[in-house]
N, C-alpha and C. Protein backbone atom coordinates (compact mmCIF):
# COMPACT_ATOMS: atom_id res chain seq x y z
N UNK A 1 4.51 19.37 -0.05
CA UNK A 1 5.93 19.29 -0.14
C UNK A 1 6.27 18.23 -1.19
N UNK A 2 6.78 18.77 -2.10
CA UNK A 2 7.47 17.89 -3.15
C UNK A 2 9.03 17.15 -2.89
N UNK A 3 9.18 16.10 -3.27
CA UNK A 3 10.91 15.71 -3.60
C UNK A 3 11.27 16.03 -5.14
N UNK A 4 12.57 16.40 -5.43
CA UNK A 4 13.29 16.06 -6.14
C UNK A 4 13.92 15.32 -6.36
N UNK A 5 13.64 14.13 -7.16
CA UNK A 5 14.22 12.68 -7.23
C UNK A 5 15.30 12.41 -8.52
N UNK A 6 16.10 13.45 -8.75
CA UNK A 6 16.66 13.88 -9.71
C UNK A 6 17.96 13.79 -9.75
N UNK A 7 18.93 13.58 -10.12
CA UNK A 7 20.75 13.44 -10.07
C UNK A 7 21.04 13.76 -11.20
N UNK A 8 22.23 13.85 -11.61
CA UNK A 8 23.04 14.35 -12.93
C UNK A 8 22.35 13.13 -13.86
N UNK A 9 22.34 12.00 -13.47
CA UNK A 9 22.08 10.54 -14.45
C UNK A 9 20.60 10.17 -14.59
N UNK A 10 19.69 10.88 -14.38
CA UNK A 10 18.31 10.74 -14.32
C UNK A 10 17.37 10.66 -13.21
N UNK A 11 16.58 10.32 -13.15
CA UNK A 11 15.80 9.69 -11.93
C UNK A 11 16.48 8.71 -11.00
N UNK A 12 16.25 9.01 -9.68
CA UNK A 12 16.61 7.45 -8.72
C UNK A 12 15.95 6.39 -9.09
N UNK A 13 14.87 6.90 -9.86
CA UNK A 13 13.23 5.83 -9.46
C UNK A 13 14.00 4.76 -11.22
N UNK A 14 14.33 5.76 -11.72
CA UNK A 14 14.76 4.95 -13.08
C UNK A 14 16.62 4.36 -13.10
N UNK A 15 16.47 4.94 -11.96
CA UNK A 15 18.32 4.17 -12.31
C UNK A 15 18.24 2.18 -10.99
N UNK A 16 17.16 2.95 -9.88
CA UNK A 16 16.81 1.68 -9.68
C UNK A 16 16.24 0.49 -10.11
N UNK A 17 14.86 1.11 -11.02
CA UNK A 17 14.68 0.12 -12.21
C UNK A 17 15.54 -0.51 -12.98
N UNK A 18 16.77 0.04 -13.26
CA UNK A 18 17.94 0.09 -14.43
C UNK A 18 18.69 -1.36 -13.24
N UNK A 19 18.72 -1.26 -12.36
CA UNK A 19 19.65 -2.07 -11.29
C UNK A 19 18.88 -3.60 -11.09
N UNK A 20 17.10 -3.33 -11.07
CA UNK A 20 17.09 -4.56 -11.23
C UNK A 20 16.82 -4.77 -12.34
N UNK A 21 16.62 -4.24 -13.33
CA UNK A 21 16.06 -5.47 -14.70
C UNK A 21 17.66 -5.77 -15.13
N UNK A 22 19.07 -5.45 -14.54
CA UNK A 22 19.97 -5.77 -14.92
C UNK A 22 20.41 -7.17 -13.60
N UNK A 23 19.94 -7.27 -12.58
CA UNK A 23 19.56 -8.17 -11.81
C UNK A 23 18.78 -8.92 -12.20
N UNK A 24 18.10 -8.87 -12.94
CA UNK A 24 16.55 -9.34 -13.06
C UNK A 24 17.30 -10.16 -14.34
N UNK A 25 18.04 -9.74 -15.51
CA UNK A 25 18.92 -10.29 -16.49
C UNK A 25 20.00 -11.18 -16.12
N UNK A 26 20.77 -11.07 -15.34
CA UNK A 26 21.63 -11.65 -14.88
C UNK A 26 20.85 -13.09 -14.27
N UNK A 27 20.17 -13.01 -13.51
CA UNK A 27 19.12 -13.93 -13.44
C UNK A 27 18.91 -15.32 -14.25
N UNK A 28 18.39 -14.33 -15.29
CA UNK A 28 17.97 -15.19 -16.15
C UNK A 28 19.01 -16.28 -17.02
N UNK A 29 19.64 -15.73 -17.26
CA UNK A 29 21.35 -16.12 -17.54
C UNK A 29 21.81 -17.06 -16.46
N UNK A 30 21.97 -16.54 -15.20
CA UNK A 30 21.99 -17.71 -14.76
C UNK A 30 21.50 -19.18 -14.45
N UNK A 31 19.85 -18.70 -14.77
CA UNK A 31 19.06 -20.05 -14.96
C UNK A 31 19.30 -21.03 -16.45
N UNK A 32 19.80 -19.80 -17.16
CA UNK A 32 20.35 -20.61 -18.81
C UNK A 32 20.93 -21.68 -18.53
N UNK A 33 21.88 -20.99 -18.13
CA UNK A 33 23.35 -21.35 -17.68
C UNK A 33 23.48 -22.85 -16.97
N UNK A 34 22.00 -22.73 -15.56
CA UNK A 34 22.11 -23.92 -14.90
C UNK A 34 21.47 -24.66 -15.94
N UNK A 35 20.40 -24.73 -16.60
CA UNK A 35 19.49 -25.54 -17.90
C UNK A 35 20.60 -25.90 -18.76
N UNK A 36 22.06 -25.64 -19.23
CA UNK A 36 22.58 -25.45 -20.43
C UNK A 36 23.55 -26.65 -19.67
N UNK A 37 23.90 -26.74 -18.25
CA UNK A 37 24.73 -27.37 -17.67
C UNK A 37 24.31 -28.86 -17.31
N UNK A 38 23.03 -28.44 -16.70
CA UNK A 38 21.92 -29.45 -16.80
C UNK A 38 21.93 -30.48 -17.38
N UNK A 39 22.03 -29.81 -18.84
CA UNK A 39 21.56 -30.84 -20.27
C UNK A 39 22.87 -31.64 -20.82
N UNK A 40 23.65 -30.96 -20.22
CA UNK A 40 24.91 -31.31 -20.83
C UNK A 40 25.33 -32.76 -19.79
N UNK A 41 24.86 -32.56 -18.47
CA UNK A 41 25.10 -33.70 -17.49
C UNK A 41 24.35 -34.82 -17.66
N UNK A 42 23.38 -34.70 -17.97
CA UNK A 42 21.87 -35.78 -18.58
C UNK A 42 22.87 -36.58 -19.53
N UNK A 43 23.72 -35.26 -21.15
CA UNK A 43 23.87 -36.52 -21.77
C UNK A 43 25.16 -37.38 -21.40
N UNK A 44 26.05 -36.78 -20.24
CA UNK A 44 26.91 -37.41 -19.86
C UNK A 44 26.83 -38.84 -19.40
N UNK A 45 25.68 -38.18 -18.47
CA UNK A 45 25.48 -39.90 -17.85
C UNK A 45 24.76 -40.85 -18.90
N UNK A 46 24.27 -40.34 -19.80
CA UNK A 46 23.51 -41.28 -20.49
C UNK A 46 24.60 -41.70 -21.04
N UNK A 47 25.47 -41.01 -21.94
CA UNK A 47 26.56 -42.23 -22.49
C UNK A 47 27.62 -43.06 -21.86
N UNK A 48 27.78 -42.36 -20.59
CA UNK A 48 28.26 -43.42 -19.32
C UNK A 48 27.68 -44.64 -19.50
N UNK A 49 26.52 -44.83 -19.04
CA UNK A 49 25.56 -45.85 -19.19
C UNK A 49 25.59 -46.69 -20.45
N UNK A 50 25.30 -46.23 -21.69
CA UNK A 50 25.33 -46.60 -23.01
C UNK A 50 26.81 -47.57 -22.95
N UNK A 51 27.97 -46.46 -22.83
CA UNK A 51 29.04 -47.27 -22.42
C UNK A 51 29.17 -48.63 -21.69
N UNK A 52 28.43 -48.29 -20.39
CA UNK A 52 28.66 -49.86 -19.59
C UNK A 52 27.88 -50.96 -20.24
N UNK A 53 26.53 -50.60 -20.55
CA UNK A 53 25.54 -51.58 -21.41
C UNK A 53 26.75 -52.20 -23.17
N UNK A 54 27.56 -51.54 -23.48
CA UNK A 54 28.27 -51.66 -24.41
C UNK A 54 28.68 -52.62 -24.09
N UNK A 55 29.79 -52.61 -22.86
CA UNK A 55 30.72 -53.41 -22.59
C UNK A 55 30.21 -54.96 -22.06
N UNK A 56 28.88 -54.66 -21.39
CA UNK A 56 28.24 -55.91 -21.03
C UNK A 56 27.96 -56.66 -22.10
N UNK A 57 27.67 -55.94 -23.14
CA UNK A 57 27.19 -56.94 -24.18
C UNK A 57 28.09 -57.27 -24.83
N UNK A 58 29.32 -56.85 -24.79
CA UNK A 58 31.25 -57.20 -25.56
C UNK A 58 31.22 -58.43 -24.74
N UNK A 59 30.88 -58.03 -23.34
CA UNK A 59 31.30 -59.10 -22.51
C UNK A 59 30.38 -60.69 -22.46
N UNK A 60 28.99 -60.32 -22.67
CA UNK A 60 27.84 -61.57 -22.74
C UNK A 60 28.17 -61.67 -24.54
N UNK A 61 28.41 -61.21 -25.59
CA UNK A 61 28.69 -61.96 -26.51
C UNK A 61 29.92 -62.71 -26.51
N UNK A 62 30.94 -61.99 -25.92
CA UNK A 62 32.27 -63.12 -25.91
C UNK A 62 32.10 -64.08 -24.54
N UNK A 63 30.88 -64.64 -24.24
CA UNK A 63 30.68 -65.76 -23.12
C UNK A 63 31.97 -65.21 -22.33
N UNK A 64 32.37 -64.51 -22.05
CA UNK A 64 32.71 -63.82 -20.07
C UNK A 64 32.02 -63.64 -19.29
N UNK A 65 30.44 -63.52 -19.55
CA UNK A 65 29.77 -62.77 -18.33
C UNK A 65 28.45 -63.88 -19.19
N UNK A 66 27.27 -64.38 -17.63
CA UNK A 66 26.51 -65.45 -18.30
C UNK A 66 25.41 -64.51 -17.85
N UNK A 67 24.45 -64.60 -17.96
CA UNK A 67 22.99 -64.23 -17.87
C UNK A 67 22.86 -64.40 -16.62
N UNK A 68 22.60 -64.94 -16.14
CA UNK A 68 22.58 -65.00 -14.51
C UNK A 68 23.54 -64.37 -13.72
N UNK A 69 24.59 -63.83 -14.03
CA UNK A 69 25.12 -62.69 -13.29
C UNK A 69 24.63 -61.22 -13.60
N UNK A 70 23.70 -61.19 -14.52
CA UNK A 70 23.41 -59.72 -15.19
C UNK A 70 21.69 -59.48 -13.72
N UNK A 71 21.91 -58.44 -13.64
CA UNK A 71 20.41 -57.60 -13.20
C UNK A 71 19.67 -57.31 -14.59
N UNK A 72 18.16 -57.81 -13.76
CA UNK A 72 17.20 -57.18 -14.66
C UNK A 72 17.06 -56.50 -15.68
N UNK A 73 17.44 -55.36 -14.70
CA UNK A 73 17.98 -54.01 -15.36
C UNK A 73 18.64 -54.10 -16.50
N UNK A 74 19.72 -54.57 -16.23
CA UNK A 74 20.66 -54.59 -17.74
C UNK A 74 20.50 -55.59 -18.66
N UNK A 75 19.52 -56.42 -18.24
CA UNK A 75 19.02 -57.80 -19.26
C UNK A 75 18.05 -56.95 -19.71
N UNK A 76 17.13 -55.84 -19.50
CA UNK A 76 15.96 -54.85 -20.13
C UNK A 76 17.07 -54.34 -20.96
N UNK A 77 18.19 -53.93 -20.41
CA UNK A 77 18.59 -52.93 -21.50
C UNK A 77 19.44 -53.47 -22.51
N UNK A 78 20.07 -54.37 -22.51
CA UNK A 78 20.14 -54.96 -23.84
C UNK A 78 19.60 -56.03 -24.32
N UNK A 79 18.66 -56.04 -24.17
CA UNK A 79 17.20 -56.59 -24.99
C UNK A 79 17.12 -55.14 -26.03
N UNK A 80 17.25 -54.18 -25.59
CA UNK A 80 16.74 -52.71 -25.76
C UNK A 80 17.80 -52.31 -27.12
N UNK A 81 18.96 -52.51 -26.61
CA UNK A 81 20.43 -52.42 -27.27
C UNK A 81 19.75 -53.30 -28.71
N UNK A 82 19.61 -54.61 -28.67
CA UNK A 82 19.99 -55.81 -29.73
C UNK A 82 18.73 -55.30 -30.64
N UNK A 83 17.41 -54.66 -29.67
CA UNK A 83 16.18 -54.44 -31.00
C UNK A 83 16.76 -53.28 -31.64
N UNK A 84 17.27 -52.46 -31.00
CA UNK A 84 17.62 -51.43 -31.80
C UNK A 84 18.60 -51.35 -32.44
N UNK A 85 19.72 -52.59 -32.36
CA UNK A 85 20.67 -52.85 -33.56
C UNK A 85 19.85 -53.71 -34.59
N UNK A 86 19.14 -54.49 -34.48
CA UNK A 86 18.00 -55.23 -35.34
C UNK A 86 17.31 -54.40 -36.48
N UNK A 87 16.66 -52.86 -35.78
CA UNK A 87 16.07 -52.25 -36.21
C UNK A 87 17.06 -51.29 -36.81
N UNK A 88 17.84 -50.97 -36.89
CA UNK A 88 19.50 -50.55 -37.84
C UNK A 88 19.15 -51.08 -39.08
N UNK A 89 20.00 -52.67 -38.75
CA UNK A 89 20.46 -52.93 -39.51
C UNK A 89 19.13 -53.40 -40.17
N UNK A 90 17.88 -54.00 -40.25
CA UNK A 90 16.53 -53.89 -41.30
C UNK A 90 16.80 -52.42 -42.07
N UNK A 91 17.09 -51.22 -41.41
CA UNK A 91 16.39 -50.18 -42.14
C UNK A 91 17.94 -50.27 -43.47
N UNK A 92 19.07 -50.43 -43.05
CA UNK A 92 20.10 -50.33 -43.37
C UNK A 92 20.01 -51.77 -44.73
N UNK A 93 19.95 -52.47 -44.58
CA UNK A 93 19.16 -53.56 -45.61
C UNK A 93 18.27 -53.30 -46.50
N UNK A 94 17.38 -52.00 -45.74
CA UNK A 94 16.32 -51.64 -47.06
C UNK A 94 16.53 -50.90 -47.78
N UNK A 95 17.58 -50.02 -47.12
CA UNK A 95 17.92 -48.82 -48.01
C UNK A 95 19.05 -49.75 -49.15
N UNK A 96 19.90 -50.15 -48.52
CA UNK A 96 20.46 -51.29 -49.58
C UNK A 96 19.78 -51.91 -50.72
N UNK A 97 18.81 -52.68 -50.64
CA UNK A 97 17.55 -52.85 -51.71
C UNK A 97 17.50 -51.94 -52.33
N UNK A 98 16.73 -51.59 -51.71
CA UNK A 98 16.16 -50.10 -52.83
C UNK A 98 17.13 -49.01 -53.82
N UNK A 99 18.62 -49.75 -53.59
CA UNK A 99 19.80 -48.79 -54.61
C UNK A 99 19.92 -47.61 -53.46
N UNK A 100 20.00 -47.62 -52.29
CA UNK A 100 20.07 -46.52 -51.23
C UNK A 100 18.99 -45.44 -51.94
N UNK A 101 17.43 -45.84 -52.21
CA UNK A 101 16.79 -44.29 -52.43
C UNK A 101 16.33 -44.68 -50.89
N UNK A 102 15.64 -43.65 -50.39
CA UNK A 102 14.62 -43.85 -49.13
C UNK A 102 13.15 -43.60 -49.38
N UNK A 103 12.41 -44.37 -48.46
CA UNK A 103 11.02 -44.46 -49.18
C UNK A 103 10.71 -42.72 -48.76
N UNK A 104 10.92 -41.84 -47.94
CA UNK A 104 10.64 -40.74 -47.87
C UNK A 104 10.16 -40.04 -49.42
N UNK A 105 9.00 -39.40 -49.44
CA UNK A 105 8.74 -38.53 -50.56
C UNK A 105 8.05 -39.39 -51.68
């Protein structure tokens, strides 16, 4: 005994396939979607952060806020802040020297 698995629109066996790889797509999209949202929240908080480390250091250069009220934490991170304005402004000095060429090439 055979079936006929047949309708006006093709096979059942292929219109179910058709249902999930369009499930199976949607899917995937939605995992984009959460990765795409993801990434976008990472850099939120990071410049949150960047922000407050900003203001601490507005605030510890204009003597408002002393070292001993700061955490660890934020004494690491602008230590972190000042090398990497250090390291700016050197590269920004050399390119100055050099008539702005860059040693690249």
């Amino acid at each position: 005994m055979s079936y006929n698995l047949k309708n006006s629109n093709g096979t059942i066996i292929s219109q179910i396939r058709n249902i999930f790889s369009k499930e199976e797509e949607k899917q995937i999209i939605k995992k984009e979607k959460y990765k795409e949202d993801f990434k976008k929240r990472i850099v939120l908080i990071e410049n949150e952060e960047e922000k407050r480390i900003k203001e601490i250091k507005r605030l510890y250069d204009n003597r408002k806020i002393k070292e001993d009220k700061l955490s660890n934490e934020d004494i690491d991170k602008l230590i972190q802040m000042y090398n990497k304005e250090i390291q700016e402004l050197r590269a920004d000095t050399k390119r100055r020297c050099n008539g702005g060429k860059s040693d690249v090439g």
